[in-house]
C-alpha atoms as a PDB file:
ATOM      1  CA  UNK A   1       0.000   0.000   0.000  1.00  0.00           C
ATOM      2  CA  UNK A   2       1.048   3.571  -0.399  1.00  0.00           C
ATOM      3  CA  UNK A   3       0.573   6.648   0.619  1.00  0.00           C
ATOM      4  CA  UNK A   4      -0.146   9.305  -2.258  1.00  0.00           C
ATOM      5  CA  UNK A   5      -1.887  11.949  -3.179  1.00  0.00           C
ATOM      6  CA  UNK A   6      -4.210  11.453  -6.509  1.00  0.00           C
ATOM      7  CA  UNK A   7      -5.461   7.658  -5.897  1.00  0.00           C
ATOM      8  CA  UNK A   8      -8.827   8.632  -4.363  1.00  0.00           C
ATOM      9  CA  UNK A   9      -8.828  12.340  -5.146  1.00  0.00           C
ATOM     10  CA  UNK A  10      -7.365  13.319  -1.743  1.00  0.00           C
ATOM     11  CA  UNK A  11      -4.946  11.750   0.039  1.00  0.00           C
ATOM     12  CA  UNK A  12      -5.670   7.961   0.095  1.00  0.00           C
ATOM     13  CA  UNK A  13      -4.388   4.532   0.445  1.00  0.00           C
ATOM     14  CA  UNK A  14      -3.680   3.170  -2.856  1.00  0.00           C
ATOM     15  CA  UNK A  15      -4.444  -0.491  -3.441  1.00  0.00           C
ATOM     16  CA  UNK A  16      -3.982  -0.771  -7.088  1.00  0.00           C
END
């Protein structure tokens, strides 16, 4: 998992 900014619009755990 990371951290960024983007993924979900705001910052958001990114699963893919």
């Amino acid at each position: 998992m990371e951290l960024i900014t983007g993924a979900t619009g705001i910052v958001g755990i990114h699963l893919l």
